[in-house]
C-alpha atoms as a PDB file:
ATOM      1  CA  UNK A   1      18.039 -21.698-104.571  1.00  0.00           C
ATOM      2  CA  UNK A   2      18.042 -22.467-108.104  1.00  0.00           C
ATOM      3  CA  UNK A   3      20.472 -24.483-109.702  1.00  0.00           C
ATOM      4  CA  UNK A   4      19.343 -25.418-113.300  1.00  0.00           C
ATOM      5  CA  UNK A   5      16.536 -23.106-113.322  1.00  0.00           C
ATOM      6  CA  UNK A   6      17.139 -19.628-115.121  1.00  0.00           C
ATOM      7  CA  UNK A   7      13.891 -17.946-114.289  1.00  0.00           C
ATOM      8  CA  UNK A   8      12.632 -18.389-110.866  1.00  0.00           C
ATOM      9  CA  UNK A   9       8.723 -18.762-110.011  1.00  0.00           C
ATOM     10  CA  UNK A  10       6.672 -16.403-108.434  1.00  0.00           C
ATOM     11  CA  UNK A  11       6.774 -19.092-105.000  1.00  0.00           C
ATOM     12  CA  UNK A  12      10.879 -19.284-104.965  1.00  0.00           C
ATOM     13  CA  UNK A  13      10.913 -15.395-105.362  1.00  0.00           C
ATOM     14  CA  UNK A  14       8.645 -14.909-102.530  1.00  0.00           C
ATOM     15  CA  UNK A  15      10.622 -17.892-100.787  1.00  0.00           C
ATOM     16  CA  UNK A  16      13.948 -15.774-101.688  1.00  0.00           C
ATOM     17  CA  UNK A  17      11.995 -12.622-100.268  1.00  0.00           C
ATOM     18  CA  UNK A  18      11.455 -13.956 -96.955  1.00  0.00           C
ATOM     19  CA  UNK A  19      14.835 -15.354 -96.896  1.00  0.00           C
ATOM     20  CA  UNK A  20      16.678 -11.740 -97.242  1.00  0.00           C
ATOM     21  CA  UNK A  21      13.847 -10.449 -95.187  1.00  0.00           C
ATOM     22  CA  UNK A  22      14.796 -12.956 -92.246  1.00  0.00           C
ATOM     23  CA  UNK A  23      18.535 -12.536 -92.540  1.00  0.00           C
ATOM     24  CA  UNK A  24      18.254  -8.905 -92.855  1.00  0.00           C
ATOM     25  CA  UNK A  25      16.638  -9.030 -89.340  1.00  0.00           C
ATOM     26  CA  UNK A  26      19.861 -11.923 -88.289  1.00  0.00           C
ATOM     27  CA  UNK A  27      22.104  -9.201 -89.621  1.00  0.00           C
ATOM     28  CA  UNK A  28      20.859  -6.474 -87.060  1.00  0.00           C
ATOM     29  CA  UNK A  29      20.436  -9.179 -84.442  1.00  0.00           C
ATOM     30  CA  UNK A  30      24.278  -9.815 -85.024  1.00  0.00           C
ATOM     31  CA  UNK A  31      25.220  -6.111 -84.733  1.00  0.00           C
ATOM     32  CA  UNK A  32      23.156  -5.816 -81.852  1.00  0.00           C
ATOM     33  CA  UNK A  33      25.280  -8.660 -80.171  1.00  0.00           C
ATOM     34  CA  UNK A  34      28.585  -7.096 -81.070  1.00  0.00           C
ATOM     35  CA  UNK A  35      27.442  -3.665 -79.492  1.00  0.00           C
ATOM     36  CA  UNK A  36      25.783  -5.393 -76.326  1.00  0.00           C
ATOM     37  CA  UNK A  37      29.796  -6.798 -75.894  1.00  0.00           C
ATOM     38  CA  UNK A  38      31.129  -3.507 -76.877  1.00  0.00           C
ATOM     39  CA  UNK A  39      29.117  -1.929 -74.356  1.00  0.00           C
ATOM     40  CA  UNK A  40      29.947  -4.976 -71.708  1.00  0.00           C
ATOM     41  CA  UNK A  41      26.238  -6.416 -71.251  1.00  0.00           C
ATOM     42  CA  UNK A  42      25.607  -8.948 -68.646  1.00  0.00           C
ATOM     43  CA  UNK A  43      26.868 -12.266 -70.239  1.00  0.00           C
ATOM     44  CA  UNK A  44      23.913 -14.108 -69.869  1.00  0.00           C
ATOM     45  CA  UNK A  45      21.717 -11.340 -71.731  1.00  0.00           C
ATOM     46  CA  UNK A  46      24.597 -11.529 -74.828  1.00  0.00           C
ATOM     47  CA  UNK A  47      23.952 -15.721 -74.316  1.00  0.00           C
ATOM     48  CA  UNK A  48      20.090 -14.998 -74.881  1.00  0.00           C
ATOM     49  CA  UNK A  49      20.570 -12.961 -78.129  1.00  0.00           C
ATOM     50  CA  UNK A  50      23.239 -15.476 -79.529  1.00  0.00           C
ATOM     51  CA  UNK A  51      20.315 -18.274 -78.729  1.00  0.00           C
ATOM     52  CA  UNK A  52      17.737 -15.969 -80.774  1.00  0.00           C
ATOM     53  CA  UNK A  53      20.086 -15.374 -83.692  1.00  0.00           C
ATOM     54  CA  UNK A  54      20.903 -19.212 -83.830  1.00  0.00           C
ATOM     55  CA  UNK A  55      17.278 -19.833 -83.606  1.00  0.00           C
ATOM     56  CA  UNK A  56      16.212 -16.918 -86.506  1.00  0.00           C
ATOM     57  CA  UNK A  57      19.282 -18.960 -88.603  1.00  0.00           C
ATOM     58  CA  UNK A  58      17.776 -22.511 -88.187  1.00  0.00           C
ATOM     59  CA  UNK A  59      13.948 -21.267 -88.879  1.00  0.00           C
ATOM     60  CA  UNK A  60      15.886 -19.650 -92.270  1.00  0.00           C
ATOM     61  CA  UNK A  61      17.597 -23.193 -92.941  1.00  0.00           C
ATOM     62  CA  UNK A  62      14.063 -24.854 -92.541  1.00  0.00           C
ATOM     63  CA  UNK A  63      12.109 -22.724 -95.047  1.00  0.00           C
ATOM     64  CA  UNK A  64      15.409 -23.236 -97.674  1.00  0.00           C
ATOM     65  CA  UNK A  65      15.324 -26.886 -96.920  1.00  0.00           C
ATOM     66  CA  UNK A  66      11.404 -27.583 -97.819  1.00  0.00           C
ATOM     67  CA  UNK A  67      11.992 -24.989-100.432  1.00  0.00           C
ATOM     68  CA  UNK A  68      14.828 -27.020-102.035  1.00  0.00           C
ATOM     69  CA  UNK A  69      12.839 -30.472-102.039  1.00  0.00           C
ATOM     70  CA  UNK A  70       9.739 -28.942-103.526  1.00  0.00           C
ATOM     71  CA  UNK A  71      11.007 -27.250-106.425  1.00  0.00           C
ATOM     72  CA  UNK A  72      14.909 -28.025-106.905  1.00  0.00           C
ATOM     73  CA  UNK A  73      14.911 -31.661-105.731  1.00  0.00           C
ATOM     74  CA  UNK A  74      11.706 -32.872-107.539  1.00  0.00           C
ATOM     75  CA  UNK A  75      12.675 -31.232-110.288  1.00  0.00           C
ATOM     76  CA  UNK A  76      16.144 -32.888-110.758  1.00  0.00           C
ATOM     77  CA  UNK A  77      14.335 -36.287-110.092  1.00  0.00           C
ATOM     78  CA  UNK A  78      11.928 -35.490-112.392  1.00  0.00           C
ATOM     79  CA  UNK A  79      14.355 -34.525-115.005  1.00  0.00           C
ATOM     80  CA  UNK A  80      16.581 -37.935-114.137  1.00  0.00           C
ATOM     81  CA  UNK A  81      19.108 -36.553-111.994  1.00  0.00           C
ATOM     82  CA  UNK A  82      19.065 -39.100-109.090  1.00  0.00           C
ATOM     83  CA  UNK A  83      22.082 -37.901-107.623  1.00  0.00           C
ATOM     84  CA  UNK A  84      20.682 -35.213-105.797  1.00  0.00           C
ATOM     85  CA  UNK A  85      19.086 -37.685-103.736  1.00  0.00           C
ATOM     86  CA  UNK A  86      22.908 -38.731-102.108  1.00  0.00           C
ATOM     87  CA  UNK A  87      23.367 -34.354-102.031  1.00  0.00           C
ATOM     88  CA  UNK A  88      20.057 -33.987 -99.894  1.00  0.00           C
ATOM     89  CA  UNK A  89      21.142 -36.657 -97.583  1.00  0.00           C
ATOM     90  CA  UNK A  90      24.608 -35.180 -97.660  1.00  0.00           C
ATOM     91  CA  UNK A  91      22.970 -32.094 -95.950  1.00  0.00           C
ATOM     92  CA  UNK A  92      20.357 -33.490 -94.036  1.00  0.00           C
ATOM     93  CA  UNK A  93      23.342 -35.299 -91.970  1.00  0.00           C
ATOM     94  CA  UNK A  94      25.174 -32.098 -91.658  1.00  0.00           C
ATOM     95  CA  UNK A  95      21.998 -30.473 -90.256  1.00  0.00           C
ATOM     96  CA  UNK A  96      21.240 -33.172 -87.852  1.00  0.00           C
ATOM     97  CA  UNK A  97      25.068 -32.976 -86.628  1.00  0.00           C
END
């Protein structure tokens, strides 16, 4: 989340909290979807989970995105580092491919 800052704020810890929180619920989501095709669900009930998990992913990808412009991004600008603005629009294409 971090990259040039050693000791995190309270706000990116409880950022980083909800993040492992989230995934930690994507993690069971994804075992959930391996034992629904172990177990030969209906397709279209293992098509809804995959949807949710993809969904749970992108909601994660949000809150690390606004995260990383609040704190890491301004920061880097602030600190002269104008390169990160080519890196965030690196990733912002990726996300919108």
């Amino acid at each position: 989340m971090e990259r040039n800052d050693k000791n995190p704020t309270e706000q990116s810890a409880k950022v980083q909290k909800s993040l492992i929180d989230r995934l930690n619920r994507v993690e069971g989501q994804i075992r959930g979807i391996k034992k629904m095709i172990e177990k030969g669900t209906y397709c279209d009930d293992v098509i809804n989970q995959i949807e949710a998990s993809r969904s749970a992913l992108s909601a994660i990808e949000l809150i690390l995105l606004e995260s990383h412009f609040k704190h890491c991004v301004v920061q880097q600008l602030k600190n002269g580092e104008d390169e990160v603005v080519e890196e965030i629009l690196k990733t912002i294409k990726k996300l919108i491919h």
